[in-house]
Protein backbone atom coordinates (compact mmCIF):
# COMPACT_ATOMS: atom_id res chain seq x y z
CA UNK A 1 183.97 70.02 12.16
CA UNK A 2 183.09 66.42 13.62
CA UNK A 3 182.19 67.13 17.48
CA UNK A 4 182.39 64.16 19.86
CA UNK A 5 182.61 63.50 23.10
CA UNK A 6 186.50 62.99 24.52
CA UNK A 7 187.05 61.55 27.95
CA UNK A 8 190.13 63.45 29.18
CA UNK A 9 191.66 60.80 32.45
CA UNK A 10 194.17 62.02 34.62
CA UNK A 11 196.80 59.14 34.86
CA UNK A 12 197.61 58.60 38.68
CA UNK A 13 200.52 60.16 39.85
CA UNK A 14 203.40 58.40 41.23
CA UNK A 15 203.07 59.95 44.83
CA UNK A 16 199.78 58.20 45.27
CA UNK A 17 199.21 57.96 48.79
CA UNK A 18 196.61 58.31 51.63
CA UNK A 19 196.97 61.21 53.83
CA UNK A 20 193.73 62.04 54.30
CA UNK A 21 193.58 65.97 53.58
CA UNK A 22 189.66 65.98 52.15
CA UNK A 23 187.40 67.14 54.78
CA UNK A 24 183.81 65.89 54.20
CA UNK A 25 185.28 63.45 51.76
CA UNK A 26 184.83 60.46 54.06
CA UNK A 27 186.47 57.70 51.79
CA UNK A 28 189.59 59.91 52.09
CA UNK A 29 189.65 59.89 55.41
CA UNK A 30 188.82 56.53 56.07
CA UNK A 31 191.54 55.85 54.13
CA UNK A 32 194.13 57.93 55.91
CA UNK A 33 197.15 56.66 57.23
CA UNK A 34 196.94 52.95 55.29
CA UNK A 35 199.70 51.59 52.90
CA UNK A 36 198.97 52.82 49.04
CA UNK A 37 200.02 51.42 46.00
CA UNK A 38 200.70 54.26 43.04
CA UNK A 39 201.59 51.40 40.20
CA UNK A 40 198.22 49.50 41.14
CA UNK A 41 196.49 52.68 40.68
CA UNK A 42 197.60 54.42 37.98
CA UNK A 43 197.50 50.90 36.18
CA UNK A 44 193.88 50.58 36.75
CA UNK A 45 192.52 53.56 35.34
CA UNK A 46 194.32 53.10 32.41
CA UNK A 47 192.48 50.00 32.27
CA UNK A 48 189.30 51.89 32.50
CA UNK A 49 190.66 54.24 29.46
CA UNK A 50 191.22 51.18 27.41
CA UNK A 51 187.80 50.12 27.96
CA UNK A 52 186.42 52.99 27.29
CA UNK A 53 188.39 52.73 23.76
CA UNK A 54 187.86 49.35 23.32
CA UNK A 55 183.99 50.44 23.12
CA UNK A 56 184.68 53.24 20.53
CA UNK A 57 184.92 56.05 22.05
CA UNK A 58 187.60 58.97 21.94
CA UNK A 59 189.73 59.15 24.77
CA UNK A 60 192.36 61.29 26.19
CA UNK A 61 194.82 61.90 29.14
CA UNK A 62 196.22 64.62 31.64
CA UNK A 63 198.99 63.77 33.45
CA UNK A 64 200.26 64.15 36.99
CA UNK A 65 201.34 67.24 37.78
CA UNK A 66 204.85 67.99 39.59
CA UNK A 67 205.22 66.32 43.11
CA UNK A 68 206.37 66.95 45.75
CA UNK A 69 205.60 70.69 45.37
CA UNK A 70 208.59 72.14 46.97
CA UNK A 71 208.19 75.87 45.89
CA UNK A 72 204.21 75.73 47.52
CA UNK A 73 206.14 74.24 50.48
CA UNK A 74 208.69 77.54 50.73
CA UNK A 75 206.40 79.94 49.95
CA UNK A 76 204.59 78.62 53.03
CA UNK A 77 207.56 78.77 54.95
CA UNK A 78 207.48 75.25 55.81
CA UNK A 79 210.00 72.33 55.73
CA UNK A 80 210.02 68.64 56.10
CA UNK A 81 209.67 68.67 59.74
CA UNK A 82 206.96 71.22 60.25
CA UNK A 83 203.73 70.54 59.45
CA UNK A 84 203.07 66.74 58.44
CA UNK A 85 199.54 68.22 57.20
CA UNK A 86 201.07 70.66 54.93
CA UNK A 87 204.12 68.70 53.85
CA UNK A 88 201.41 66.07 52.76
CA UNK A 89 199.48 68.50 50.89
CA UNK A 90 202.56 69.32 48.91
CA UNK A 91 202.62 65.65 47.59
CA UNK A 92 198.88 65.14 46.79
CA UNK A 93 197.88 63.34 43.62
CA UNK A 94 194.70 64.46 43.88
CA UNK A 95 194.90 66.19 40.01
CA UNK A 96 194.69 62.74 39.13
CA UNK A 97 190.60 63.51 39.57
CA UNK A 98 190.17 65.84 36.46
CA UNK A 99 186.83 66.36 36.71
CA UNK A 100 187.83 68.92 38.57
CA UNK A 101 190.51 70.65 36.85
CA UNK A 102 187.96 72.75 34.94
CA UNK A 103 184.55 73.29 33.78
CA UNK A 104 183.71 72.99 29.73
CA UNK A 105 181.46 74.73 27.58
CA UNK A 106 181.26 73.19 23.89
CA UNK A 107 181.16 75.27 20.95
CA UNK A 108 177.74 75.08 20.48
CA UNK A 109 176.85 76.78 23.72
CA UNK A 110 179.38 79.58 23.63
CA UNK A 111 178.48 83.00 21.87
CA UNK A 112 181.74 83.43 20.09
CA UNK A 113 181.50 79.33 19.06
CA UNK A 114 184.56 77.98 20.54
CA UNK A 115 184.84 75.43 23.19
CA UNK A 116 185.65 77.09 26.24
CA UNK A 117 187.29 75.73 29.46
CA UNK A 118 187.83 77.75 32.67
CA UNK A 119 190.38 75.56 35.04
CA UNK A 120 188.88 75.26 38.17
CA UNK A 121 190.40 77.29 41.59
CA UNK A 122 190.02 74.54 43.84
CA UNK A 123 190.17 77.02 46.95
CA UNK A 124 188.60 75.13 49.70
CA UNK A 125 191.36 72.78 50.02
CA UNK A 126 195.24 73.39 50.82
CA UNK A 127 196.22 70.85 49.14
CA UNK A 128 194.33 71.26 46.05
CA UNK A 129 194.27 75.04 46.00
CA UNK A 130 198.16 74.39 44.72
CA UNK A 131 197.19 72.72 41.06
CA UNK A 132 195.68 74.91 38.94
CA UNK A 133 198.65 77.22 37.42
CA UNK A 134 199.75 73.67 36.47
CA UNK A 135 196.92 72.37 35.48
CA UNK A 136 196.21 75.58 33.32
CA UNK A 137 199.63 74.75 31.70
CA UNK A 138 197.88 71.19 30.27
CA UNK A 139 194.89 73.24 29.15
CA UNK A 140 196.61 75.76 27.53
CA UNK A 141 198.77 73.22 26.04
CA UNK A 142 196.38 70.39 24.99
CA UNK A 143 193.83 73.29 23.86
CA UNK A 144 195.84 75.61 21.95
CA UNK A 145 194.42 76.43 19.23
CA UNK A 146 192.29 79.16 19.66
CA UNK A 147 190.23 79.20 16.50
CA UNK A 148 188.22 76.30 18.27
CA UNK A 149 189.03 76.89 22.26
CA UNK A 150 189.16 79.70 24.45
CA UNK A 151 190.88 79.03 28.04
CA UNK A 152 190.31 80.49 30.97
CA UNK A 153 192.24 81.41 34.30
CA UNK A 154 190.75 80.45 37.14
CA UNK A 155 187.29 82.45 38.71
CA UNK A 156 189.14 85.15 42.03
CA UNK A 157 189.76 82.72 44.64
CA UNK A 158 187.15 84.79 46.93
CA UNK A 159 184.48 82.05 45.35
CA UNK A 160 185.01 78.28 45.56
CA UNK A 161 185.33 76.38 42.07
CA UNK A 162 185.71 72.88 41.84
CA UNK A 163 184.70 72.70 37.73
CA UNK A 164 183.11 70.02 36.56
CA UNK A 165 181.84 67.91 39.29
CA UNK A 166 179.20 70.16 39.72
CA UNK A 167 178.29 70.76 36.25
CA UNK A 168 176.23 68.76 33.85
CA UNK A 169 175.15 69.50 30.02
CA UNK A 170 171.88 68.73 28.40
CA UNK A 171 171.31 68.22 24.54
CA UNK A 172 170.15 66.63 21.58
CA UNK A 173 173.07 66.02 20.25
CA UNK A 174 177.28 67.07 20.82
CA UNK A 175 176.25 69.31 17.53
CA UNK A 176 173.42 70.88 19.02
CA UNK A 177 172.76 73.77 21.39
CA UNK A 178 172.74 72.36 25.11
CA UNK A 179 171.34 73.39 28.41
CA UNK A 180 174.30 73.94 31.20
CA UNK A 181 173.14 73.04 34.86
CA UNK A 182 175.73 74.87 37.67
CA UNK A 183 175.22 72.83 41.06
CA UNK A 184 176.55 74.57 43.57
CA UNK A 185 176.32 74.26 47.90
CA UNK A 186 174.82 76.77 50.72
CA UNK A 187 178.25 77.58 53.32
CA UNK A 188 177.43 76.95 56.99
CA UNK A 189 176.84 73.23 56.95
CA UNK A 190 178.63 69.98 59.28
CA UNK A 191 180.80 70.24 55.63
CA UNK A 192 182.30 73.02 53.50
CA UNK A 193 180.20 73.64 50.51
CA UNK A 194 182.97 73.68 48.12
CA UNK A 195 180.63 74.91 44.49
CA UNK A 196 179.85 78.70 45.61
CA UNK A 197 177.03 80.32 43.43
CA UNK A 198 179.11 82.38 42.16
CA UNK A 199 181.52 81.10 40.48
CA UNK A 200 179.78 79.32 38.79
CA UNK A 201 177.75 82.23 37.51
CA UNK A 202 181.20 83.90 36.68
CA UNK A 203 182.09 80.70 34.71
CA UNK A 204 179.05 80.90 33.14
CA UNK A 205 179.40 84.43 31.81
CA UNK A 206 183.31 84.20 30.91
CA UNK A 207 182.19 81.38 28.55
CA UNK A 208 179.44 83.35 26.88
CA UNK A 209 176.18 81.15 27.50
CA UNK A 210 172.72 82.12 27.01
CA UNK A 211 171.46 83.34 30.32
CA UNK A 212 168.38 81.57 29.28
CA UNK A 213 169.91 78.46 29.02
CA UNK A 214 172.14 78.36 32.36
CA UNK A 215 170.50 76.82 35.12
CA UNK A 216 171.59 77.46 38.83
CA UNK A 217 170.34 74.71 41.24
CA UNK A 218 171.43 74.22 44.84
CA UNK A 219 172.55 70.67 45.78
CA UNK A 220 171.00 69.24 48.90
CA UNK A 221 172.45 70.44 52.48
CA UNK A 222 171.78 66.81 53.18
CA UNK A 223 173.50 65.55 50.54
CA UNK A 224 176.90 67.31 51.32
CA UNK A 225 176.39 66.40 55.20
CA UNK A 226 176.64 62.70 54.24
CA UNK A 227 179.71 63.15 52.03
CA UNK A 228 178.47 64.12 48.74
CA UNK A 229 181.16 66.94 48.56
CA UNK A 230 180.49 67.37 45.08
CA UNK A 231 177.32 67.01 42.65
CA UNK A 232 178.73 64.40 40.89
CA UNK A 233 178.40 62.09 43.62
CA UNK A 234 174.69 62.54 44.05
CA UNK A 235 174.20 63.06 40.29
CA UNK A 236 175.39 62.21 36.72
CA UNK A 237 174.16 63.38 33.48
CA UNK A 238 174.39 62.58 29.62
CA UNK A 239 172.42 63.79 26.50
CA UNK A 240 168.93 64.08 27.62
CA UNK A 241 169.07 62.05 30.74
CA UNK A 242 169.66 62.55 34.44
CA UNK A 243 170.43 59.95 36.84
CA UNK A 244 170.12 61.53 40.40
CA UNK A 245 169.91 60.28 44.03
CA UNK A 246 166.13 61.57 45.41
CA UNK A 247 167.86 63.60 47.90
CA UNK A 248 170.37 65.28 45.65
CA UNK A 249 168.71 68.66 45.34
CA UNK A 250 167.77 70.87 47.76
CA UNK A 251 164.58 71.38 45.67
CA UNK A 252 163.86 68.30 43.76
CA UNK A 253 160.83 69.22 42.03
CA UNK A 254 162.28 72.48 41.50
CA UNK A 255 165.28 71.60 40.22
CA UNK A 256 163.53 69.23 37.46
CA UNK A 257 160.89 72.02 36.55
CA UNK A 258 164.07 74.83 36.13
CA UNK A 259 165.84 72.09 33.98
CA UNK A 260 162.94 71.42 31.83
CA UNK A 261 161.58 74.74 31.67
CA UNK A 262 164.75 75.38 28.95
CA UNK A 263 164.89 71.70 27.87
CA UNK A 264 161.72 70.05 27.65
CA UNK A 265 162.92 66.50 26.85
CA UNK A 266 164.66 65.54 29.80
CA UNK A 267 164.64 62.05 30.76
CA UNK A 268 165.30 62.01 34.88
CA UNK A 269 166.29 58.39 36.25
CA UNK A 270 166.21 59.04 40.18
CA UNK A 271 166.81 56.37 42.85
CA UNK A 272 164.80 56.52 45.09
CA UNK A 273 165.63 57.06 49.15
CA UNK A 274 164.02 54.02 50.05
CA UNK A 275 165.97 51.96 47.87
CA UNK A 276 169.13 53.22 48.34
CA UNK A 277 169.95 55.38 51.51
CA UNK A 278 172.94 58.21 50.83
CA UNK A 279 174.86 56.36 52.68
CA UNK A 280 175.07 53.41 50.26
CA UNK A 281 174.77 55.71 47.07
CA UNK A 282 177.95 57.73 48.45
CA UNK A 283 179.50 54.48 49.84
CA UNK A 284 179.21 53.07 46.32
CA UNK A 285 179.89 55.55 44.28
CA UNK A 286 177.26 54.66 42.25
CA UNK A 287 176.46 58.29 40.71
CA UNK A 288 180.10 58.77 40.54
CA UNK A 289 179.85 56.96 37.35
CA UNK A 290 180.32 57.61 33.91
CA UNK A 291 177.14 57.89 31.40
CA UNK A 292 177.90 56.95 28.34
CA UNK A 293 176.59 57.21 24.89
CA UNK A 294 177.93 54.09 22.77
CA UNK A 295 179.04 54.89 18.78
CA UNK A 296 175.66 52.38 18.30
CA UNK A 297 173.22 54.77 20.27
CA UNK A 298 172.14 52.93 23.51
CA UNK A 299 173.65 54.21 26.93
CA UNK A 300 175.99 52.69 29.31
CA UNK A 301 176.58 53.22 32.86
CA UNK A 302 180.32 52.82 34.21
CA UNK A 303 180.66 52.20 37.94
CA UNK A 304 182.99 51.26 40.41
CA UNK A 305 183.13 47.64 41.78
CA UNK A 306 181.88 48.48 44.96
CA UNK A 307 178.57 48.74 43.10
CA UNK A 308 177.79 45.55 42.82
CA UNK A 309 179.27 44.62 46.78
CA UNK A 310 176.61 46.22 48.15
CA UNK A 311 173.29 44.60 47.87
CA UNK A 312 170.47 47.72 47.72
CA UNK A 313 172.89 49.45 44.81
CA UNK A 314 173.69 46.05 42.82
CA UNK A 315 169.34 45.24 43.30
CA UNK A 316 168.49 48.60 42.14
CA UNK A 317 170.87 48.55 39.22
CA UNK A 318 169.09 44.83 38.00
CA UNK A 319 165.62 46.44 38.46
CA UNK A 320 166.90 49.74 36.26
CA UNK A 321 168.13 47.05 33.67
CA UNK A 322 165.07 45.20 33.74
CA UNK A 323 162.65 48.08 33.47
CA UNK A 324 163.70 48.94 29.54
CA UNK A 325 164.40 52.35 30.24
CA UNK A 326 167.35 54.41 28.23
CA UNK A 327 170.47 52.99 30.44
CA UNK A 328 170.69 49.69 28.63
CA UNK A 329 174.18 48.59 30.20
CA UNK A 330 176.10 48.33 33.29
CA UNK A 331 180.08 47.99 33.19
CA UNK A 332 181.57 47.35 36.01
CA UNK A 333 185.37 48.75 36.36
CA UNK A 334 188.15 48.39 39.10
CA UNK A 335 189.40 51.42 40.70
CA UNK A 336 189.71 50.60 43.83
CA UNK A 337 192.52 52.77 44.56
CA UNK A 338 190.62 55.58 43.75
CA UNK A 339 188.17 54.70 45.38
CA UNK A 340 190.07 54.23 48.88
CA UNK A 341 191.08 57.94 48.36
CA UNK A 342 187.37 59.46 47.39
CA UNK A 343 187.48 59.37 43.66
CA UNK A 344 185.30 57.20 41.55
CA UNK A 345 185.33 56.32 37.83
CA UNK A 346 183.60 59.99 36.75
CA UNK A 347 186.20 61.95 39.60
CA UNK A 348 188.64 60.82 37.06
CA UNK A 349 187.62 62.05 34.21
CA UNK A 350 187.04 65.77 32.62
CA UNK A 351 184.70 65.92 29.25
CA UNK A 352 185.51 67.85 26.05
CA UNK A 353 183.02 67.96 23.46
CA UNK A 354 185.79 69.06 20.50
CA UNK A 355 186.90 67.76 16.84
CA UNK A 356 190.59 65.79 18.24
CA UNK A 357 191.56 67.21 15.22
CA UNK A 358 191.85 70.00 17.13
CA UNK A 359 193.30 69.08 20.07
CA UNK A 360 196.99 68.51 21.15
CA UNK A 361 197.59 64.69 19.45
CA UNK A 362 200.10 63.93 21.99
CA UNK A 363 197.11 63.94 24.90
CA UNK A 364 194.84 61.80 22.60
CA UNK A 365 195.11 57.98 24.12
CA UNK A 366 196.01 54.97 21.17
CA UNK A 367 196.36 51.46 21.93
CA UNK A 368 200.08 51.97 21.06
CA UNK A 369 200.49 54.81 23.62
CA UNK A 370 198.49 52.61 26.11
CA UNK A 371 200.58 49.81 25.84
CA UNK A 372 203.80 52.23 26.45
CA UNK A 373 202.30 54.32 29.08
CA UNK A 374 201.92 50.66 30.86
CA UNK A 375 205.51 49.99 30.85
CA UNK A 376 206.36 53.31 32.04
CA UNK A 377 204.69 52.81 34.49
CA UNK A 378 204.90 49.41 35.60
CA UNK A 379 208.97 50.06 35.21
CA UNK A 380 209.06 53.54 37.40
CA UNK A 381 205.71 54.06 39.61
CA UNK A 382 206.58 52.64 43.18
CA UNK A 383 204.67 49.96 44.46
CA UNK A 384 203.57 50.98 47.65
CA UNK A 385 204.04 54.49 49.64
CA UNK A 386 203.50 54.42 53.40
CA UNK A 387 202.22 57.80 54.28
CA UNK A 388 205.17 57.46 57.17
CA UNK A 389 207.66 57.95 54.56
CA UNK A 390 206.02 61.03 52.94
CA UNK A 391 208.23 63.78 52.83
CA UNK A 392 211.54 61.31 52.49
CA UNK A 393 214.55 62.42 50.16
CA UNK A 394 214.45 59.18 48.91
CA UNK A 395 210.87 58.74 48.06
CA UNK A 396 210.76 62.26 46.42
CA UNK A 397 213.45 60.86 43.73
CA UNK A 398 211.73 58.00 43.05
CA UNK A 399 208.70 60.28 42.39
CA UNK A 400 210.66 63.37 40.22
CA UNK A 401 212.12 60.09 38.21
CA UNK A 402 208.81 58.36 37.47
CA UNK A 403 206.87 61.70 36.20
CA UNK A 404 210.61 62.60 34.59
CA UNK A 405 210.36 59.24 32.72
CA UNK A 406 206.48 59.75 31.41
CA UNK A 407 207.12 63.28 30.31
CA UNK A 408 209.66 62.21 28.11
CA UNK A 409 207.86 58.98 26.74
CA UNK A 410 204.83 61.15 25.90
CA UNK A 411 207.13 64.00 23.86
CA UNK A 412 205.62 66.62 26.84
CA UNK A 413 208.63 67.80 28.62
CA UNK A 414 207.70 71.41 28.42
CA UNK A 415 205.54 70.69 31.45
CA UNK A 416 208.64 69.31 33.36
């Protein structure tokens, strides 16, 4: 079996729209009330994806799940002209962010040697707490074969779990035995701590790791008071390297001693404070990136735009460059509509270390299925969605149409 990395993207959902539900995610909010624009979106992160193939490596796709959510909204008792916080939350296209829709465990690490995925409760937020059964349909679907995955329900909702934007993986090599580090947050800060310890110690036991090779480390009370809501804003990793903010951990030298205690050939890139404040590093995005290793062997990183708009991340990134160390590249990507609602270029994707001859074929990304996924797309998402108009009969058609009409084009009605 030929493991590799696979980059699973959630396609943005046709109700794309800025409502502003994410406390302590303070792009979101920003963002709230202004004009979105769903086809501009959804169009750019598929441009991302084809990037991403265009440099060789294996890619994949979720897709939106079903908006507006009218059964969450009756269950809640709630109708149209309620609760403009709640009916909002029932529209959210917030699964578009997969790295949250679970947390993975490759084969290697698992006692039983299957990949396993628990899909991610999401509890801290109304109008995320909806996705999972949903999202667990996907998983279940795209990982069904359970000689090679094992997937889990989500951890009791009396422990936050946001998957994996607060979990990284060290190793060697996809083949190879890896190191799993579970970031989670102290409750009782400005911001909710959304990673609770544990869950991600239940996560970590469902999937059968090595207790000696599961490392717990607190993120930085700091961190999540300037809007680092999750790790992966403060912190990427990828083989043997980590790329991390100075102020990510609430322990820093702790943190790097617990993570090489178990894997002695870590490689830590940290940006330093007084370089690049957390403002600008959560501002930027620029450890909401992807780290990539190339089919050749060097490493790339993949950040949003705004990176190079603001003048201590885009000098810090030419010094890394210059300095020879293993990040060898810099690709810049547009997702500024992502961006605008809190999610960067890693928020939208979920890693699966897996043989795709495994996996589900029809959520495995071609150039072919790229190209048609475009026109979908470009011939159903609307254009713009004021969040005024949220809740509208109308709107809600155009939105049931446009998933309607990519359900069918990728052969994946079942989830309809």
């Amino acid at each position: 079996m030929a493991l590799q990395e696979i980059n699973f993207d959630g396609i943005v959902g046709p109700c794309h729209n800025y409502a502003g539900l994410s406390l302590g995610n303070l792009a979101a909010t920003k963002s709230a009330g202004k004009v979105s624009q769903p086809r501009k979106a959804a169009l750019q992160g598929l441009a991302k994806m084809r990037g991403n193939m265009a440099a060789g490596l294996a890619q994949g796709v979720f897709l939106p799940l079903p908006r507006p959510n009218s059964a969450w909204l009756e269950a809640l008792a709630v109708n149209a002209t309620m609760d403009p916080a709640l009916v909002a939350s029932a529209w959210s296209a917030s699964s578009m962010w997969t790295a949250n829709a679970a947390t993975v465990s490759p084969a290697p690490d698992c006692a039983d040697g299957r990949c396993h995925l628990t899909v991610a409760n999401l509890v801290t937020m109304p109008h995320r707490s909806q996705e999972w059964p949903d999202t667990l349909a996907q998983l279940r679907l795209a990982f069904a074969d359970s000689a090679h995955f094992a997937v889990h329900g989500p951890v009791p909702p009396c422990f936050g779990d946001e998957g994996a934007a607060n979990h990284m993986r060290f190793c060697e090599s996809h083949e190879s035995k890896g190191v799993e580090v579970f970031v989670y947050g102290r409750t009782g800060g400005h911001f909710p701590a959304r990673q609770h310890e544990q869950a991600s110690r239940v996560v970590a036991r469902s999937h059968g790791l090595d207790p000696a090779r599961a490392v717990f480390i607190e993120q930085s009370p700091e961190a999540i008071a300037a809007g680092a809501f999750h790790n992966d804003v403060v912190s990427v990793a990828n083989a043997q390297v980590l790329f991390a903010h100075e102020q990510a951990f609430a322990d820093r030298e702790g943190a790097y001693d617990a993570i090489r205690a178990v894997f002695p050939a870590l490689e830590v890139v940290e940006v330093p404070a007084a370089r690049v404040s957390l403002a600008d590093a959560i501002s930027s995005y620029l450890f909401n990136a992807q780290l990539l290793s190339m089919p050749e062997g060097s490493m790339t990183l993949v950040v949003p735009g705004e990176c190079r708009e603001n003048a201590a991340v885009s000098g810090w990134l030419d010094d890394m460059l210059a300095s020879n160390g293993p990040i060898r590249t810099v690709k810049v990507v547009d997702v500024r509509e992502s961006m605008a609602n809190g999610g960067g270029p890693a928020c939208l994707r979920l890693r699966v270390v897996a043989d795709p001859a495994t996996i589900d074929p029809r959520f495995l990304l071609t150039e072919a299925k790229t190209d048609l996924l475009e026109k979908v797309i470009a011939a159903n998402w609307p254009d713009e969605i004021d969040p005024a108009d949220i809740g509208k009969a109308e709107l809600a058609e155009t939105v049931l149409s446009a998933r309607a009409a990519l359900l069918e084009a990728l052969d994946l009605t079942e989830l309809a």
